[in-house]
C-alpha atoms as a PDB file:
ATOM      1  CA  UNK A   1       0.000   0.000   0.000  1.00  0.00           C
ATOM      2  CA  UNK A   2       1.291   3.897  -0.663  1.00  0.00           C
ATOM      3  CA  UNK A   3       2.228   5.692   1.896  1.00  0.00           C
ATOM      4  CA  UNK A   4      -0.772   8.620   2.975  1.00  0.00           C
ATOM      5  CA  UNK A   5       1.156  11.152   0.913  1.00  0.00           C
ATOM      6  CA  UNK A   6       3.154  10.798  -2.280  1.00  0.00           C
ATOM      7  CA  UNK A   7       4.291  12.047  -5.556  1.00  0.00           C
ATOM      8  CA  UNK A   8       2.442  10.425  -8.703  1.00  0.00           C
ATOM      9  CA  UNK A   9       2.622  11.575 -12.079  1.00  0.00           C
ATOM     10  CA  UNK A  10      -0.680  12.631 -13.823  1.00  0.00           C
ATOM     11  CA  UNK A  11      -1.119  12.896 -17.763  1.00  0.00           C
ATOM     12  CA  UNK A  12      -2.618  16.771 -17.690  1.00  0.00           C
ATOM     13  CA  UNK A  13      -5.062  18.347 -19.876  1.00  0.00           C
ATOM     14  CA  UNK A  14      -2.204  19.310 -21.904  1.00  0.00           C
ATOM     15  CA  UNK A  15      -1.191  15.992 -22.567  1.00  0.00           C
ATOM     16  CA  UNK A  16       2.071  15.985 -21.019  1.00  0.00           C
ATOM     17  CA  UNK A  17       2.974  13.806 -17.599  1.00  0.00           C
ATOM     18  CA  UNK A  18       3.449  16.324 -14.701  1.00  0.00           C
ATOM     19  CA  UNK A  19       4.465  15.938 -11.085  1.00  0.00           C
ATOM     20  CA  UNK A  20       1.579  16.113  -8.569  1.00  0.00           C
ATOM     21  CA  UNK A  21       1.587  15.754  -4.322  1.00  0.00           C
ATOM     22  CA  UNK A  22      -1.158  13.291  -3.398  1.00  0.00           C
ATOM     23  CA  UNK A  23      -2.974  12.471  -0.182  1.00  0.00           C
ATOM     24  CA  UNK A  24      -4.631   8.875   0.184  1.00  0.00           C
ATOM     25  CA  UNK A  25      -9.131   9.411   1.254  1.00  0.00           C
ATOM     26  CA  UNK A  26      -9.210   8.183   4.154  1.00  0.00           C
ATOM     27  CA  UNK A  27     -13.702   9.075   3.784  1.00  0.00           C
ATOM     28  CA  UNK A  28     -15.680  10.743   1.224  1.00  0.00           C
ATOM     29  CA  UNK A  29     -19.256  11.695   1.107  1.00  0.00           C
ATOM     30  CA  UNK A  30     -21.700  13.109  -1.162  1.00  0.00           C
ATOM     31  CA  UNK A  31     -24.590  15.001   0.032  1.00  0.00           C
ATOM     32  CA  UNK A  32     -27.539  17.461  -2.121  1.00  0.00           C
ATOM     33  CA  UNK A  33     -27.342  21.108  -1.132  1.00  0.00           C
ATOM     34  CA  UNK A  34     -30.211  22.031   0.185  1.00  0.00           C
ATOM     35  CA  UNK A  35     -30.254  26.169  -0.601  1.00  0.00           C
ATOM     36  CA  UNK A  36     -28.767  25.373  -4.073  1.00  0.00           C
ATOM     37  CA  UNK A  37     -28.916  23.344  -7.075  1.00  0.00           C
ATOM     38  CA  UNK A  38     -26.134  20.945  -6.485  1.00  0.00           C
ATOM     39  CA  UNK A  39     -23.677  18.707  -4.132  1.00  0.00           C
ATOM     40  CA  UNK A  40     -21.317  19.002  -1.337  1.00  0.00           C
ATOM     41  CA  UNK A  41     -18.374  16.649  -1.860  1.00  0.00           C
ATOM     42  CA  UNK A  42     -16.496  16.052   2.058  1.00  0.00           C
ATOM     43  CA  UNK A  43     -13.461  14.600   1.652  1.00  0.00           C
ATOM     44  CA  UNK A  44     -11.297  13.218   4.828  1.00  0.00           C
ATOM     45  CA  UNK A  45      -7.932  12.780   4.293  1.00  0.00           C
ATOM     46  CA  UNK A  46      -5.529  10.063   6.856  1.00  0.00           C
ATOM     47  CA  UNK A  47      -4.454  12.788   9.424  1.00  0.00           C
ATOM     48  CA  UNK A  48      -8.730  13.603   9.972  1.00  0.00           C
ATOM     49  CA  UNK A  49      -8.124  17.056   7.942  1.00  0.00           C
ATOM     50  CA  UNK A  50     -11.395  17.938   5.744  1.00  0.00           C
ATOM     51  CA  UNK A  51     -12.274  19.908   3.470  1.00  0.00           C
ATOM     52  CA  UNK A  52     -15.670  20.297   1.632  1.00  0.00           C
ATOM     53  CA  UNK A  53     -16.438  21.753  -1.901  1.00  0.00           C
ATOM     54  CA  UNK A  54     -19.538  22.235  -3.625  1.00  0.00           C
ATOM     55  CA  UNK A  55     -20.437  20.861  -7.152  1.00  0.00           C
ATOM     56  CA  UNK A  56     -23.096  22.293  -9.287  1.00  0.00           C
ATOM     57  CA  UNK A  57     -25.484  19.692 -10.924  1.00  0.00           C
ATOM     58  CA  UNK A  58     -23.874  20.044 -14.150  1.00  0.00           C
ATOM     59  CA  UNK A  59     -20.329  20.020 -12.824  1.00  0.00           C
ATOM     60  CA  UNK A  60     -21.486  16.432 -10.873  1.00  0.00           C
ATOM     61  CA  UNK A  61     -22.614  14.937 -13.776  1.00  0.00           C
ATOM     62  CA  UNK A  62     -19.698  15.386 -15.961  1.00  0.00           C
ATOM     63  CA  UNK A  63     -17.605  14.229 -13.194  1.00  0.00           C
ATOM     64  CA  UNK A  64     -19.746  11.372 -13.223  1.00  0.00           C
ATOM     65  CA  UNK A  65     -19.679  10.967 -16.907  1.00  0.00           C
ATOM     66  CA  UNK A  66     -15.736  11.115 -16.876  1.00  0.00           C
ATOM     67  CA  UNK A  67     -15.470   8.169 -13.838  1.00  0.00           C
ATOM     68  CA  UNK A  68     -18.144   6.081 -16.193  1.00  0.00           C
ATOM     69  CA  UNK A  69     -15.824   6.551 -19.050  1.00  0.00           C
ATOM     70  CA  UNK A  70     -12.839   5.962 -16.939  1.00  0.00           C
ATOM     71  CA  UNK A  71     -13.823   2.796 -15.233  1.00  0.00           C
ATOM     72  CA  UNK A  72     -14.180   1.604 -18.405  1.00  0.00           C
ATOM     73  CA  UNK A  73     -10.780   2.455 -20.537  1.00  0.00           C
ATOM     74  CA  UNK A  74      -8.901   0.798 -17.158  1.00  0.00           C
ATOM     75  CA  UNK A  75     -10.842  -2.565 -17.583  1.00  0.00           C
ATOM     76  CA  UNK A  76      -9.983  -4.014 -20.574  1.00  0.00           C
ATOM     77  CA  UNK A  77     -13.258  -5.990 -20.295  1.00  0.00           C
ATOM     78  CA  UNK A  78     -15.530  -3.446 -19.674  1.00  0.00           C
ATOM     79  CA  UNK A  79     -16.995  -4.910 -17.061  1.00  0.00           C
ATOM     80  CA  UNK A  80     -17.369  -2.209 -14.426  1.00  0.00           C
ATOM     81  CA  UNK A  81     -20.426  -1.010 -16.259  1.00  0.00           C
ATOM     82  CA  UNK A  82     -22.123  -4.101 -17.470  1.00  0.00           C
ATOM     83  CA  UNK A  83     -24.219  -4.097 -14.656  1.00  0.00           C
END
């Protein structure tokens, strides 16, 4: 297993690898706004630090359409969304 923190190397929008700092989830939740269209997204890192950030309907849904699209380029079956 990784250690909590760690370097890992994204491929950015750009195309190009680049160098980013990354902290393990220890929790995550998901919960509707109730004054506004959208989501708040909590997110507990390993030392108990949180932060929360809210995501517009629109915003959610393309994250959701990325992780769909995602799951399925990493399994070389496809099974993830077969269900």
């Amino acid at each position: 297993m990784r250690p909590s923190a760690h370097d890992t190397v994204v491929r950015s929008i750009s195309g190009r690898p680049e160098l980013r700092h990354v902290t393990q989830v220890r929790e995550w939740r998901i919960e509707r706004s109730m004054d506004a269209s959208g989501f708040v997204l909590s997110i507990t890192g390993p030392d108990g630090q949180s932060q929360c950030f809210f995501v517009a309907d629109t915003d959610a849904s393309d994250i959701g359409e990325v992780l769909r699209r995602q799951a399925v380029w990493d399994d070389p079956n496809g099974d993830l969304l077969a269900q």
